[in-house]
Protein backbone atom coordinates (compact mmCIF):
# COMPACT_ATOMS: atom_id res chain seq x y z
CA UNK A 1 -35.47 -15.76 13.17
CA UNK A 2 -32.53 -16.24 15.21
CA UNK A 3 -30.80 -13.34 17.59
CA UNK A 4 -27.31 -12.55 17.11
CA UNK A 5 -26.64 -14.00 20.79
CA UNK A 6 -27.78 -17.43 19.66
CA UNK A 7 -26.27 -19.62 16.82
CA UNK A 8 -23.70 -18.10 14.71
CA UNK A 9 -24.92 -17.18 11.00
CA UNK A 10 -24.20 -19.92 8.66
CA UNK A 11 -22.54 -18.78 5.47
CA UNK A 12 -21.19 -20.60 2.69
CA UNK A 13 -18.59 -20.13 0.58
CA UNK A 14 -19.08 -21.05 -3.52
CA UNK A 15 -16.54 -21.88 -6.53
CA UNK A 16 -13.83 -23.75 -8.39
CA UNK A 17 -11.68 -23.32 -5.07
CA UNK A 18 -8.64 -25.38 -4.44
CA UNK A 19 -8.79 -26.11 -7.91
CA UNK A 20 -5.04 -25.33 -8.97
CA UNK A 21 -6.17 -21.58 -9.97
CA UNK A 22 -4.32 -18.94 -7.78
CA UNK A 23 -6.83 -16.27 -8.60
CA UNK A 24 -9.86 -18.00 -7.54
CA UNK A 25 -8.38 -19.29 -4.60
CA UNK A 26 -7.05 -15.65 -3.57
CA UNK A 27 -10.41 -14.26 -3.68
CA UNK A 28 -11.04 -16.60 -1.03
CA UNK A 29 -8.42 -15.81 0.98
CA UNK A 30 -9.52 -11.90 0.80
CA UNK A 31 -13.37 -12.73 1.60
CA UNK A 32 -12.04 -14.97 4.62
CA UNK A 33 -9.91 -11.75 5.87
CA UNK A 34 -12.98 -9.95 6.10
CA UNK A 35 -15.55 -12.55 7.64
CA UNK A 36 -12.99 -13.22 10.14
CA UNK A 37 -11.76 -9.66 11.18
CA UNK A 38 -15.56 -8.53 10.68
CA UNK A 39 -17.92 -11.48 11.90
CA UNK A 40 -15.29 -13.60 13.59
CA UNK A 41 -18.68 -15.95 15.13
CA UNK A 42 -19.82 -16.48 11.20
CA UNK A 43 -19.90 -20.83 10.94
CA UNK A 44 -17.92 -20.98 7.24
CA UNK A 45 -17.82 -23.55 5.19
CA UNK A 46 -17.11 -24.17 1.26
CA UNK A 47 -18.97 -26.23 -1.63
CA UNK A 48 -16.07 -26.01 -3.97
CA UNK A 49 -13.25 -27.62 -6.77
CA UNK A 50 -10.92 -29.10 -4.31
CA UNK A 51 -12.25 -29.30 -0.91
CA UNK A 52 -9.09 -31.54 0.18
CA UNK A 53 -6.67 -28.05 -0.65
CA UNK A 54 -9.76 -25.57 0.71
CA UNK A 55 -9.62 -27.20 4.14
CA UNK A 56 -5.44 -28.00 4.32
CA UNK A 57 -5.30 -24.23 3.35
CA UNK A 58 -7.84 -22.40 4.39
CA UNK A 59 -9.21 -24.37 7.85
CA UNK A 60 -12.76 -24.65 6.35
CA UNK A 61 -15.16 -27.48 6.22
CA UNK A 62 -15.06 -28.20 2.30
CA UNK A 63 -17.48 -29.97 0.45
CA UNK A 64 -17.19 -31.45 -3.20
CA UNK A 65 -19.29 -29.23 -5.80
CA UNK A 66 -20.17 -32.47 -8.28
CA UNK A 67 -20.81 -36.28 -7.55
CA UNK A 68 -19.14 -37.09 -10.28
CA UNK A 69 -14.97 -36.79 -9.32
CA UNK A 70 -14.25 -36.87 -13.69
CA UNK A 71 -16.14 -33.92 -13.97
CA UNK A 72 -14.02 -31.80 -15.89
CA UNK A 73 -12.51 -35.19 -17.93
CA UNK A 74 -13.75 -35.48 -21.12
CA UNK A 75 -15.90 -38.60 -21.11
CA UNK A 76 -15.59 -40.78 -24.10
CA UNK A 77 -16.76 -43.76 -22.91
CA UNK A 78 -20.40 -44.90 -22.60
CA UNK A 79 -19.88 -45.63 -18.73
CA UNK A 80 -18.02 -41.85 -18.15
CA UNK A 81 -20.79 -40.65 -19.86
CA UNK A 82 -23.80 -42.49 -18.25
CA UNK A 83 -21.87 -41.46 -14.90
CA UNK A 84 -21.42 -38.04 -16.19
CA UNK A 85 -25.11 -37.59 -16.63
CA UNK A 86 -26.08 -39.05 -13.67
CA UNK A 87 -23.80 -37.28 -11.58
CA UNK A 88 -26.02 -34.28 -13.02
CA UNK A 89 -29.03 -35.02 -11.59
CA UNK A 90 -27.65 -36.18 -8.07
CA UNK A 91 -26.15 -32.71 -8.18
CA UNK A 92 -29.06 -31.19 -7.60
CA UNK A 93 -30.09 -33.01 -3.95
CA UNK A 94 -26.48 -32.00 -3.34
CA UNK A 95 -26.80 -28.69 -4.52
CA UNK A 96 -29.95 -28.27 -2.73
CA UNK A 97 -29.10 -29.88 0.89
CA UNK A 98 -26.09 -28.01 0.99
CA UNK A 99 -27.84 -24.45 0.21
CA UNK A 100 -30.43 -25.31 2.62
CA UNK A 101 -28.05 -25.35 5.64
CA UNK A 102 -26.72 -21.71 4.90
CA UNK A 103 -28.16 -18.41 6.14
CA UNK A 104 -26.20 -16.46 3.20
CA UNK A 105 -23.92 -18.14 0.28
CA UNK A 106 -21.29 -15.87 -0.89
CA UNK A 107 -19.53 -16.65 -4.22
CA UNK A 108 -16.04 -14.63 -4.10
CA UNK A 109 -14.88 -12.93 -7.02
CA UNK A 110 -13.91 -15.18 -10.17
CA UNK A 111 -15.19 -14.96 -13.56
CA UNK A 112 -18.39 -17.23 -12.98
CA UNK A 113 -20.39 -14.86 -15.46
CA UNK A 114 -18.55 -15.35 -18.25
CA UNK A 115 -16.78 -17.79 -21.09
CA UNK A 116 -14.03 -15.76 -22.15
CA UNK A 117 -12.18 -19.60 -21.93
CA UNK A 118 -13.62 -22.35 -23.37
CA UNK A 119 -16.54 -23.41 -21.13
CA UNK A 120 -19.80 -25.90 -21.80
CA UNK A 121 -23.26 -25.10 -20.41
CA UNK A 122 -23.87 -28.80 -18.29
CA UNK A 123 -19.76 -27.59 -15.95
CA UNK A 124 -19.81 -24.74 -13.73
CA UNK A 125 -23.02 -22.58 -15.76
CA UNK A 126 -24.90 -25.47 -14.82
CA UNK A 127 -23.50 -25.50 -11.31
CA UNK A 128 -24.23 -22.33 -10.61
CA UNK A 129 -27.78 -21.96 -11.75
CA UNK A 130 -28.45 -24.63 -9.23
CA UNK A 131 -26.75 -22.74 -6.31
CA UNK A 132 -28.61 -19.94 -7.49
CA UNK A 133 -32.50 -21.00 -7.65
CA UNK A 134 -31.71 -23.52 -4.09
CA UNK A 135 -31.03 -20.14 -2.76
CA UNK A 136 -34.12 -18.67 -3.92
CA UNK A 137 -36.15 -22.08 -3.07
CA UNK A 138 -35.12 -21.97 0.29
CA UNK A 139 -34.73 -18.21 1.05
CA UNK A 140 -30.81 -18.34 1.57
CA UNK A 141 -29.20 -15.41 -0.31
CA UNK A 142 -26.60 -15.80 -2.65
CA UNK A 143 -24.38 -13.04 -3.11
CA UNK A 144 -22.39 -12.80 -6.19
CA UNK A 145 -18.99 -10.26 -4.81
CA UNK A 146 -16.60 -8.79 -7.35
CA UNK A 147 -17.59 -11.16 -10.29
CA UNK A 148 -16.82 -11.14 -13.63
CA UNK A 149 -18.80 -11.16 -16.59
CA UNK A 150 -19.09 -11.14 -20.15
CA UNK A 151 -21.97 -11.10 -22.94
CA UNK A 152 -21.97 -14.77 -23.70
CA UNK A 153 -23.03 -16.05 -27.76
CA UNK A 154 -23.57 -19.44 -26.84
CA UNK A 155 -27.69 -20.12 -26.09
CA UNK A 156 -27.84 -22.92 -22.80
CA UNK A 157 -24.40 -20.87 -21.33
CA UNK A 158 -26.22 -17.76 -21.53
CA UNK A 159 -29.37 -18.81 -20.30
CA UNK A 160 -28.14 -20.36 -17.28
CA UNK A 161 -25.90 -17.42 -16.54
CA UNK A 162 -28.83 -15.08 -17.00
CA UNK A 163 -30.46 -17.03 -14.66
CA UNK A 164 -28.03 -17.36 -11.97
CA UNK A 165 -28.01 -13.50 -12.30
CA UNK A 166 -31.48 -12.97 -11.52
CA UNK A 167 -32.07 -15.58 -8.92
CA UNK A 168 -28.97 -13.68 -7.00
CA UNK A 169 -30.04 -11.80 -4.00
CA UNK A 170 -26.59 -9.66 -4.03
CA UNK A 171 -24.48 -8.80 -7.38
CA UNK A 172 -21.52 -6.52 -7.35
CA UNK A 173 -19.13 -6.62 -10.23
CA UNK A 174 -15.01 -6.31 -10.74
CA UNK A 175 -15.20 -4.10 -13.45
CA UNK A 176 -17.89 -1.60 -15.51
CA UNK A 177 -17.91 -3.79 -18.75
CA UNK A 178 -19.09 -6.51 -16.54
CA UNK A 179 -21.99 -5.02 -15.33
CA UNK A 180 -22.85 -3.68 -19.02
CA UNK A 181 -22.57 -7.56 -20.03
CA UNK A 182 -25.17 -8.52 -17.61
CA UNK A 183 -27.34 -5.59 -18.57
CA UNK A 184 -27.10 -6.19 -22.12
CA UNK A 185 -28.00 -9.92 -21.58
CA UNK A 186 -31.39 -8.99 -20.24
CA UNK A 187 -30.04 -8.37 -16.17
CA UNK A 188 -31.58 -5.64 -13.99
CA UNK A 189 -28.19 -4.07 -12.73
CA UNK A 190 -30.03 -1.07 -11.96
CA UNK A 191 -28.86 -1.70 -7.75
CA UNK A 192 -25.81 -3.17 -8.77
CA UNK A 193 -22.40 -1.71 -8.06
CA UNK A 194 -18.64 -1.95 -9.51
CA UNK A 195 -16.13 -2.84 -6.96
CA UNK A 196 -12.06 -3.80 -7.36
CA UNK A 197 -11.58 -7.13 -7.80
CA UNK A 198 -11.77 -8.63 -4.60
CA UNK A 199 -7.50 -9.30 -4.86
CA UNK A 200 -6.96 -5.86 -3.79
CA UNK A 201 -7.88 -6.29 -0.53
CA UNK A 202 -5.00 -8.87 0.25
CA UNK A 203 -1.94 -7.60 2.15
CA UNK A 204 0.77 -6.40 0.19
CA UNK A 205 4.48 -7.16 0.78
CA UNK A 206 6.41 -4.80 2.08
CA UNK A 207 6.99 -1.47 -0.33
CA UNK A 208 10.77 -0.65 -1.07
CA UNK A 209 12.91 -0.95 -4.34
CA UNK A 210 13.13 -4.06 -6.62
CA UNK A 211 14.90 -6.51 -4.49
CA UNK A 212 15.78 -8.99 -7.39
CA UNK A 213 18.79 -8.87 -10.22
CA UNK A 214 19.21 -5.72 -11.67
CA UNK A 215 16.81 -5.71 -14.72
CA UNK A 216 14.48 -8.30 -13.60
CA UNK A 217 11.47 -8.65 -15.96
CA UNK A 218 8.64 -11.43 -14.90
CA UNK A 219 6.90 -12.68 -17.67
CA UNK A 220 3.57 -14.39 -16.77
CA UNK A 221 2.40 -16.82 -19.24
CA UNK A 222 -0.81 -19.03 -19.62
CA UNK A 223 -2.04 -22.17 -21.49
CA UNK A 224 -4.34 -19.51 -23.66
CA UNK A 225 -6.28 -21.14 -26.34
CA UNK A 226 -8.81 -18.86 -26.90
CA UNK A 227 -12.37 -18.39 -25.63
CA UNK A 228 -15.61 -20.27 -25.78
CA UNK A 229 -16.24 -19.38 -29.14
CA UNK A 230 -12.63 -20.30 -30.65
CA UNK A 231 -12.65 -23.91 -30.24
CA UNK A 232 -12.36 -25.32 -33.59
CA UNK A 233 -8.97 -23.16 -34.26
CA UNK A 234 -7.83 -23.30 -30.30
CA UNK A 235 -4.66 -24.92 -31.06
CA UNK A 236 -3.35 -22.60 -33.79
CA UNK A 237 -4.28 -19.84 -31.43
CA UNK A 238 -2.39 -21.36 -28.85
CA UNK A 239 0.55 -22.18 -31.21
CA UNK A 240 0.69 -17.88 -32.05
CA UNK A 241 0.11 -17.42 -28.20
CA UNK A 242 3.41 -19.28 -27.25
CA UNK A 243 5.63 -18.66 -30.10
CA UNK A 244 4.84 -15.00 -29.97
CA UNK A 245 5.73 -15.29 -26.19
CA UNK A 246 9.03 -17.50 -26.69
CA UNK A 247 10.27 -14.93 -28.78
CA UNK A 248 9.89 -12.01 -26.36
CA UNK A 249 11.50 -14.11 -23.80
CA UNK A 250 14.43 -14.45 -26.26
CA UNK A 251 14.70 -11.13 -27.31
CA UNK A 252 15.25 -9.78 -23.73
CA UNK A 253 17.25 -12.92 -22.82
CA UNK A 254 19.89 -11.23 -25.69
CA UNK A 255 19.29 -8.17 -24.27
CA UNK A 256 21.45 -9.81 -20.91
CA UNK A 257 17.83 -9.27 -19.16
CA UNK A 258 17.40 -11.59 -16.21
CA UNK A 259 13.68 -12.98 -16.84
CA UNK A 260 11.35 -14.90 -14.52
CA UNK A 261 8.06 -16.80 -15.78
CA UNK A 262 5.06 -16.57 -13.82
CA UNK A 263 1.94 -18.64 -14.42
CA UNK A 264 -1.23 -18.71 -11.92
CA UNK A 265 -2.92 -22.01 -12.95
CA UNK A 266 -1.18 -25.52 -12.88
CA UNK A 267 -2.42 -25.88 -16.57
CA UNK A 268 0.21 -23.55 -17.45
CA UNK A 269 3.22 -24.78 -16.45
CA UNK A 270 3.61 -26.66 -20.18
CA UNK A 271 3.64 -23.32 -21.63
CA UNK A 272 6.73 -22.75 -18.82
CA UNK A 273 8.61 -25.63 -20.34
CA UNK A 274 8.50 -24.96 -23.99
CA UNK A 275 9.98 -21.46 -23.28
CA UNK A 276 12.70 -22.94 -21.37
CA UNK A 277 13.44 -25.51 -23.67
CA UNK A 278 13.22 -22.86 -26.83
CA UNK A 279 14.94 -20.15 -25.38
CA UNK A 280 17.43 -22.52 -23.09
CA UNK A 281 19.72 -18.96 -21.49
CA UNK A 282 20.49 -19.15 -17.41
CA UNK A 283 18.78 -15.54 -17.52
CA UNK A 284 15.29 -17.54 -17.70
CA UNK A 285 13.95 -19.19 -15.11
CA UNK A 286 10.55 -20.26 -13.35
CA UNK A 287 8.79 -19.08 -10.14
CA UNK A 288 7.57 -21.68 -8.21
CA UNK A 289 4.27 -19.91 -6.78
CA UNK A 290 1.10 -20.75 -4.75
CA UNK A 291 -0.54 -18.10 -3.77
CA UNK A 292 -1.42 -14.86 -4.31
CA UNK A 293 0.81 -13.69 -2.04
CA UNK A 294 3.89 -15.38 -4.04
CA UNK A 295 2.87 -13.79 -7.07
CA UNK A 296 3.13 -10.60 -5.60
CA UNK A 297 6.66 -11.11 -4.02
CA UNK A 298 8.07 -12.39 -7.36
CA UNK A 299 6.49 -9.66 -8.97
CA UNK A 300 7.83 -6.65 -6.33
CA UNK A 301 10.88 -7.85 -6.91
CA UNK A 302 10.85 -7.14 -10.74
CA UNK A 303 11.32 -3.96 -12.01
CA UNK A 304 8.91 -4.79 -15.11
CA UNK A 305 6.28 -7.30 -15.68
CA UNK A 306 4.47 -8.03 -18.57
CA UNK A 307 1.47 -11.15 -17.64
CA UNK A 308 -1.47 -12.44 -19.72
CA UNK A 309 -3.26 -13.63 -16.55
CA UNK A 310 -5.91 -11.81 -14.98
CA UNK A 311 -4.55 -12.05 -11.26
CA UNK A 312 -0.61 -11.82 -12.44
CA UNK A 313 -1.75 -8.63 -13.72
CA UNK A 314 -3.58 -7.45 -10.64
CA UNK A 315 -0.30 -8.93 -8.35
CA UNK A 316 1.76 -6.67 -10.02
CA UNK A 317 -0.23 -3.67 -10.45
CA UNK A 318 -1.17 -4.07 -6.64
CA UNK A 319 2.94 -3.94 -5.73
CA UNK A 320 3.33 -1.17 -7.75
CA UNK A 321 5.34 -2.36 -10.62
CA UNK A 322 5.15 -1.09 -14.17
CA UNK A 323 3.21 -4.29 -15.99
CA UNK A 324 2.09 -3.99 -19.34
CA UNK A 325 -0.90 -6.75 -20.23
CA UNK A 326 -1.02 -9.62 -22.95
CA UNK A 327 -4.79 -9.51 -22.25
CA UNK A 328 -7.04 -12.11 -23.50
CA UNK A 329 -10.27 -10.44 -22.67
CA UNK A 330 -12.04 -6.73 -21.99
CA UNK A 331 -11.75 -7.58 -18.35
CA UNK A 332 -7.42 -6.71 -19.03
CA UNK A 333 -8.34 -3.44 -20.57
CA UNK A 334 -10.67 -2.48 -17.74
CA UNK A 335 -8.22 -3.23 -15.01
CA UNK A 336 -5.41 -1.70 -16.96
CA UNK A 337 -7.65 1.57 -17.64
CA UNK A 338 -8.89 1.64 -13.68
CA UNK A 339 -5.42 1.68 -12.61
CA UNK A 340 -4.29 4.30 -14.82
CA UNK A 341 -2.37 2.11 -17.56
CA UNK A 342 -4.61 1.44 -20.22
CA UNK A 343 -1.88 1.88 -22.87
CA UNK A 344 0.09 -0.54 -22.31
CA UNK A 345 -2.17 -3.63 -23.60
CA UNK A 346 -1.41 -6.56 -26.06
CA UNK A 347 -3.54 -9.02 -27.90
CA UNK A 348 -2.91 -12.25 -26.37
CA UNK A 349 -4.81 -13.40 -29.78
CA UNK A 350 -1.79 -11.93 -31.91
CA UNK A 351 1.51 -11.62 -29.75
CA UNK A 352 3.64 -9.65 -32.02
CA UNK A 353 7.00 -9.93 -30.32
CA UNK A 354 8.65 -6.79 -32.12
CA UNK A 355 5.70 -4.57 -30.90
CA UNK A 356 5.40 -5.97 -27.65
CA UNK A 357 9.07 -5.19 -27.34
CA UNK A 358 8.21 -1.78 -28.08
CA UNK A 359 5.75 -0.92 -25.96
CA UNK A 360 7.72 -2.60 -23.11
CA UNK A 361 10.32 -0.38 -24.04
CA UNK A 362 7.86 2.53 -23.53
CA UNK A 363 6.58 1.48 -20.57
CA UNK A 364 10.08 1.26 -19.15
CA UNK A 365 10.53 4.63 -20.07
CA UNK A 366 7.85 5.68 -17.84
CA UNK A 367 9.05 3.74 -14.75
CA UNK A 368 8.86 6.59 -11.98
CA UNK A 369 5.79 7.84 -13.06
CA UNK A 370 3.98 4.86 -13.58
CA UNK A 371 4.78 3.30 -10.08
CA UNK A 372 3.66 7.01 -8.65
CA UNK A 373 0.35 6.61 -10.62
CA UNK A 374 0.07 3.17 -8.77
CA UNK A 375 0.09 4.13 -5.55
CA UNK A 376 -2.67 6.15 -6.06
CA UNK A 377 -4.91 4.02 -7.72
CA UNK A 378 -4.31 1.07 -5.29
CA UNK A 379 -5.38 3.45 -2.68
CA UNK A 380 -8.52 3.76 -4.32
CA UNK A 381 -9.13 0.16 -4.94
CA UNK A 382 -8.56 -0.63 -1.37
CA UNK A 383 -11.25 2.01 -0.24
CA UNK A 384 -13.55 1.51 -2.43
CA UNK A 385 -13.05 -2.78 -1.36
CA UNK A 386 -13.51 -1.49 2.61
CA UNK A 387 -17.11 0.63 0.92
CA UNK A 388 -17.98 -2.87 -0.36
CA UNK A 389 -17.30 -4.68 2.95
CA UNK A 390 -19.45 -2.37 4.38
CA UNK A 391 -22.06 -3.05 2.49
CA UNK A 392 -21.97 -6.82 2.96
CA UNK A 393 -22.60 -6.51 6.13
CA UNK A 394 -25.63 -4.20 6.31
CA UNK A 395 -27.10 -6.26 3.68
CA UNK A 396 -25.85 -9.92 4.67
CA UNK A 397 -25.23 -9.68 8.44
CA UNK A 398 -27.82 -7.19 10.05
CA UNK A 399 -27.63 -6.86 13.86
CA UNK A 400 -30.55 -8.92 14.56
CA UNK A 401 -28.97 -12.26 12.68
CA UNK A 402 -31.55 -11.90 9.92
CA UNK A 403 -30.12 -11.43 6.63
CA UNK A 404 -32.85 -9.09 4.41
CA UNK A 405 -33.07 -7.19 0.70
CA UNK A 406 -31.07 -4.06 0.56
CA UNK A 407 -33.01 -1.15 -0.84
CA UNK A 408 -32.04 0.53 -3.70
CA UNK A 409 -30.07 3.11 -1.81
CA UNK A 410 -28.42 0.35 0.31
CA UNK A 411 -27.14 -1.65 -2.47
CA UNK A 412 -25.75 1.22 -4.62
């Protein structure tokens, strides 16, 4: 036991962070906003993707999550694999020493509970069961804030993400369907509680009309492929994916509508170029964006959006523009029901261009009312985000230094 006049709590930070994916790193950028206006003495540092980009960013110690740097290459070779492997078991010291130095581990938002994208068990499942039971080993609690989930078919993935679930000391979720995932993969979420995704709490440029051309639509697109389960016919699904999405481009390029591409993820910027190349008009161009906080200037600016991404969607919806979702997995539904637009949903699976035009064209109709509806739902998001806050620190940074179990009242 240590008093809060002596050393500063140690917490660590957990995830594929500085990894090229503007969503994960944004819900790093929100958790740091509130351990810095809240416990400004907390010692942070991250075990993460890209600790290189964490630390230039963010002004955190980072630390390397795997031994291995090919991780997330495929390994053909008998050396990449014998390396591969290895790398596996000297993860767990890793794991373990690093855990071991922390008072409380907090893993910030991201979809860590689920395989919506293609995903195998030994990457970041693996990875995270081993942050999980360290924690439990040594008696440092892991908090899982504003995750994502989803019931997951394959056996080892689902296993280890049970696992990771269970050995958690904290779990709060980004959406109801999340929660129901965990509980229906064998999860006592009976003191777990649904929270915004952790994105909401970011500042949010200044309000005030569209401030780009007249008509501006951003379009965010990703390098979608499917999920875990669609790998042997991931290309053809991509194929439908982009062609379906070229041809809505075009169809409002003819239209004379000025169109900007978003993407979130640097995977996605080949998606960017065969739209340009297809549709080759001066109305469509690319965003060049690295944060959050870019997103959601390119997307104020729009009078329209219409995104696949998780986070484009939530940038937009948190600025207040109409945005209609090409969503990939329940988690687009949910967000697009909490904030009041749960009509206005494609399947990324089978972009139909003609009825995607439609329902943009319905959408558009609904402008004024939709960006009033907005207001007030982001107003709820960001209180119920300060409620969660609030709760992280009665149950992770008690007045006497000593982080402890929340009771059943606490945690709900």
């Amino acid at each position: 036991m240590r008093s809060a006049a002596e050393t500063p709590l140690r917490v660590g930070v957990f995830g594929l962070l500085g990894s090229g994916n503007l969503g994960n790193d944004g819900s790093l950028e929100a958790l740091l906003g509130f351990l810095r206006a809240e416990h400004p003495r907390a010692a942070v540092d991250a075990l993460c993707g890209g600790p290189e980009a964490v630390t230039a960013r963010f002004a955190i110690p980072a630390t390397r999550m795997h031994w291995y740097r090919g991780e997330y290459r495929t390994a053909s070779r008998a050396a990449a694999i014998a390396s591969k492997g290895l790398g596996k078991v000297v993860d767990v010291a890793r794991t373990a020493a690093w855990v071991r130095k922390h008072d409380v581990v907090i893993v910030p938002g991201m979809g860590v509970l689920e395989a919506t994208l293609p995903l195998r068990p030994w990457g970041f499942p693996y990875s995270l069961f081993l942050l999980c039971a360290s924690g439990r080993l040594f008696g440092t609690r892991v908090a899982l804030v504003s995750v994502g989930a989803a019931e997951i078919g394959n056996r080892p993935t689902r296993a280890l993400v049970r696992w990771s679930a269970r050995l958690a000391a904290y779990r709060s979720y980004r959406d109801a369907p999340s929660r129901d995932a965990m509980r229906a993969m064998g999860v006592d979420t009976a003191r777990d509680e649904v929270y915004p995704d952790l994105a909401f709490a970011l500042p949010t440029p200044p309000a005030g009309p569209p401030s780009g051309p007249p008509g501006l639509v951003c379009v965010g697109v990703m390098a979608f492929r499917g999920g875990n389960d669609d790998r042997a016919r991931a290309e053809d699904i991509h194929r439908r994916y982009v062609d379906g999405m070229t041809a809505f481009v075009g169809a409002l390029a003819d239209e004379g509508r000025p169109v900007r591409l978003l993407t979130g993820d640097g995977c996605d910027a080949p998606v960017v170029e065969a739209i340009l190349d297809t549709v080759a008009s001066p109305l469509v161009t690319a965003a060049e964006t690295a944060s959050l906080d870019d997103l959601m200037r390119e997307t104020a600016a729009a009078e329209t959006v219409v995104a696949t991404r998780y986070h484009n969607l939530i940038c937009a919806l948190k600025t207040g523009t109409p945005t209609l979702a090409v969503g990939y997995a329940v988690k687009s539904e949910a967000l697009m029901d909490r904030m009041g637009l749960g009509a206005y949903c494609h399947p990324a699976r089978e972009v139909d261009a003609d009825r995607l035009l439609d329902q943009f064209r319905a959408l558009e109709k609904r402008s004024q009312e939709v960006r009033q509806v907005l207001t007030e739902r982001n107003r709820t998001a960001a209180e119920q985000l300060t409620h969660q806050f609030t709760a992280l620190t009665r149950v992770l940074f008690p007045a006497n230094g000593r982080a402890r179990t929340p009771t059943h009242r606490e945690a709900r």
